[in-house]
Protein backbone atom coordinates (compact mmCIF):
# COMPACT_ATOMS: atom_id res chain seq x y z
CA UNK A 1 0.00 0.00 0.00
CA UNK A 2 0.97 3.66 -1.25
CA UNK A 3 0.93 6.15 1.61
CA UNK A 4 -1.57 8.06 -0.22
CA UNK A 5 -3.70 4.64 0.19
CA UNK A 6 -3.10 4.10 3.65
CA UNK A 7 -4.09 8.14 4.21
CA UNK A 8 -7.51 7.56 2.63
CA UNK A 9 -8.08 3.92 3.86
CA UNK A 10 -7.34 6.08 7.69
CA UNK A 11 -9.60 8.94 6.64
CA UNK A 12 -12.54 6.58 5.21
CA UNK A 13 -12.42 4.44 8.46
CA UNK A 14 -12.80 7.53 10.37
CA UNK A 15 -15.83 8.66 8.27
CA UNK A 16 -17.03 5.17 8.83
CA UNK A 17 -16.79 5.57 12.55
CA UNK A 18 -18.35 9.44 12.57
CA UNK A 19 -21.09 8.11 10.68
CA UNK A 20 -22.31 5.02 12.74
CA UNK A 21 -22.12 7.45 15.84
CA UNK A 22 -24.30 10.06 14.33
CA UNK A 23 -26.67 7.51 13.56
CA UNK A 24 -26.95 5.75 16.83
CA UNK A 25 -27.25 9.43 18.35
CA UNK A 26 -30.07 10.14 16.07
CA UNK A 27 -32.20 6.33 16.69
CA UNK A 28 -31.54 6.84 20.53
CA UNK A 29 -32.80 10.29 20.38
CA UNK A 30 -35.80 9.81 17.84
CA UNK A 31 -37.85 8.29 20.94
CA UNK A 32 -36.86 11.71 23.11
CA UNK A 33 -38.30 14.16 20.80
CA UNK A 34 -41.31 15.70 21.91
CA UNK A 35 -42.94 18.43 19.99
CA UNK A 36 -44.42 21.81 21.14
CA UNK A 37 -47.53 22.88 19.75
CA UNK A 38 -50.20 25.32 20.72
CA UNK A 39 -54.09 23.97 20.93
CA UNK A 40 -54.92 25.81 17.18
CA UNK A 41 -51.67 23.83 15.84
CA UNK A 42 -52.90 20.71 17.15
CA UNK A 43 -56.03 21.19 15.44
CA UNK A 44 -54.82 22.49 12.08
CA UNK A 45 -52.01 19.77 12.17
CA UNK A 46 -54.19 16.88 13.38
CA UNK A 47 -52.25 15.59 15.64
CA UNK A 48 -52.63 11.63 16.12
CA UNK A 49 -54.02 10.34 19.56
CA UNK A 50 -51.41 8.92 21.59
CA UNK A 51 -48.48 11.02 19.74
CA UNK A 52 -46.47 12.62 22.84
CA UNK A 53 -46.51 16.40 22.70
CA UNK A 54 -45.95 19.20 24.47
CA UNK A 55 -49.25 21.76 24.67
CA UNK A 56 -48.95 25.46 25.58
CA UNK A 57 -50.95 28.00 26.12
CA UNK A 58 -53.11 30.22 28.90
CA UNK A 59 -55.25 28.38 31.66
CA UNK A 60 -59.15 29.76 30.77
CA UNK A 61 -60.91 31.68 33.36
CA UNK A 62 -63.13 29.70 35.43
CA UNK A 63 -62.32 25.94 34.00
CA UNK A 64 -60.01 24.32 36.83
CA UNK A 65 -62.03 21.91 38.79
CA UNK A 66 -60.64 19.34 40.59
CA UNK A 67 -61.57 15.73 42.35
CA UNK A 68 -59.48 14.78 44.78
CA UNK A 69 -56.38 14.72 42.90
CA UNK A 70 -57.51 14.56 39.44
CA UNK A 71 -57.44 18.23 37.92
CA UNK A 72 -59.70 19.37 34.40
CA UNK A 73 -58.86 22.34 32.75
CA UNK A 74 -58.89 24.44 29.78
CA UNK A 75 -55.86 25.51 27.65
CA UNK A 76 -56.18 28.13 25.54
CA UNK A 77 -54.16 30.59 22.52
CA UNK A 78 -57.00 32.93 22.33
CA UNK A 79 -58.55 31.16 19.17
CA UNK A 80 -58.98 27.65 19.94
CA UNK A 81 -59.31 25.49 23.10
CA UNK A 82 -58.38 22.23 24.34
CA UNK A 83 -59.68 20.43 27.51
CA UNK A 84 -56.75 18.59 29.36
CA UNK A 85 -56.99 16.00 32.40
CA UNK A 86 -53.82 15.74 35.00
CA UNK A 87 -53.71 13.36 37.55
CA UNK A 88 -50.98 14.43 40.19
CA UNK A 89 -49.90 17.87 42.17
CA UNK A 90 -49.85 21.05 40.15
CA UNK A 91 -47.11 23.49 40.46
CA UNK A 92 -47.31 26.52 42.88
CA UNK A 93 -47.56 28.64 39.99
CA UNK A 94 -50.45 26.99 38.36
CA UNK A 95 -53.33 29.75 37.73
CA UNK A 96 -56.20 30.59 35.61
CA UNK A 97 -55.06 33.21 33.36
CA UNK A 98 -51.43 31.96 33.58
CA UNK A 99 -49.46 30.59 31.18
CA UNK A 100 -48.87 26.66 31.18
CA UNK A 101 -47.10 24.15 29.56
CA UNK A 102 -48.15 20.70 29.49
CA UNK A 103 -46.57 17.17 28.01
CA UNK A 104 -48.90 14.41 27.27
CA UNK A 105 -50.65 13.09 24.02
CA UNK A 106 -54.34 13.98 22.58
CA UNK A 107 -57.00 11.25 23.69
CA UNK A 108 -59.17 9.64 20.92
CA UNK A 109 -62.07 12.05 22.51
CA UNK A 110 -59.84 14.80 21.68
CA UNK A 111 -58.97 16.28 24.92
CA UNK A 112 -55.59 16.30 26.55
CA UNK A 113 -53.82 13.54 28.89
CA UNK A 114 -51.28 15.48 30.69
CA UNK A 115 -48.64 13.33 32.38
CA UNK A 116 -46.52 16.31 33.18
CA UNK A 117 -47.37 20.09 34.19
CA UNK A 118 -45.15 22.87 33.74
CA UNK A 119 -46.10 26.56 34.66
CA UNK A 120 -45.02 29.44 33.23
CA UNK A 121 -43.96 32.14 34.86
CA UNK A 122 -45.04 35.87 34.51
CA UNK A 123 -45.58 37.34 30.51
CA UNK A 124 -43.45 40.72 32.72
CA UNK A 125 -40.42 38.71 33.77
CA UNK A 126 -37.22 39.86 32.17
CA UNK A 127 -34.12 38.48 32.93
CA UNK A 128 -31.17 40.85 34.62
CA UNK A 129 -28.85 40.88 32.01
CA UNK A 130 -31.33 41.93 29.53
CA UNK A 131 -32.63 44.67 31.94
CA UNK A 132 -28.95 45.89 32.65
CA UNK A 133 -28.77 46.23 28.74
CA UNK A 134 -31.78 48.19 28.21
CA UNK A 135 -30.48 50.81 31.18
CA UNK A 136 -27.46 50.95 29.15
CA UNK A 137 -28.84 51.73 26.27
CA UNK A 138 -31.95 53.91 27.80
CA UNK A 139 -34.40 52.34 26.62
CA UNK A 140 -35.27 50.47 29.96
CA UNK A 141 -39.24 50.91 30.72
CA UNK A 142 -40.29 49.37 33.87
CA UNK A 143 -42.88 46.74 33.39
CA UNK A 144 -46.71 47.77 34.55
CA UNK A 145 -47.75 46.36 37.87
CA UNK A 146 -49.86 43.50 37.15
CA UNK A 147 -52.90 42.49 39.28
CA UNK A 148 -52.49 39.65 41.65
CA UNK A 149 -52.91 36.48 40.49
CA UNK A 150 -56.43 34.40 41.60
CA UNK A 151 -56.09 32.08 43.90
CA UNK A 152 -55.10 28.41 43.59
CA UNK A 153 -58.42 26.24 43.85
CA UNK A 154 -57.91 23.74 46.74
CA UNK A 155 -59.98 20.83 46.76
């Protein structure tokens, strides 16, 4: 063998290697992708029951109810709705009005079977770096104060 042979035999057994990796990366990680989709996307897109997905959007006004530990409730994006159903303890920052983000699949009924809740914080929250940058640059407007939150419904 030349050593411009040996070179490229080195180089293609490399390649070799890079590629298997990659794709053992990409079949291990094709199970962990979950999607995020608001409730008009999941309508528009048709989203099959039983696909895991994550669903954001507001909590509706006067929908949480709750048995026991078993909590129904409505997310919305302002033009379509989607009931969801979570079994388990909600997060201290669960409120109507709020913004959530949920992980689950779409039932056959088409409703929502939530196996994790996330809540989201206020819309007003800014980090501090981004604030410092704004005073830099004087453009810094302090947010508005918002109204408190409603209460979390006990059961």
């Amino acid at each position: 063998m030349t050593r411009k042979q040996k070179r490229f035999a080195i180089i293609a057994g490399i390649g070799a290697v890079l590629v298997l990796a990659a794709t053992l990366i990409f079949i291990a990680l094709r199970d962990q992708i979950v999607f995020f989709y608001s409730p008009s996307e999941v309508k528009e897109r048709a989203v099959a029951a039983g696909t895991p997905i994550r669903l954001g959007g507001l909590v509706k006004d006067g929908s949480w109810t709750c048995k026991g530990d078993e909590w129904d409730f409505v997310v919305t994006d302002g033009a379509t709705e989607m009931a969801a159903h979570y079994v388990g303890l909600l997060p201290d920052l669960f409120r109507e009005g709020q913004g959530v983000v949920i992980e689950g699949a779409v039932t056959p009924q088409g409703t929502f079977a939530a196996t994790n809740v996330l809540a989201k914080h206020d819309e007003n929250y800014m980090p501090r770096e981004v604030v410092d940058e704004l005073k830099k640059r004087g453009e810094w407007q302090k947010p508005e104060a918002t109204s408190i939150s409603k209460p979390k419904p006990t059961c």
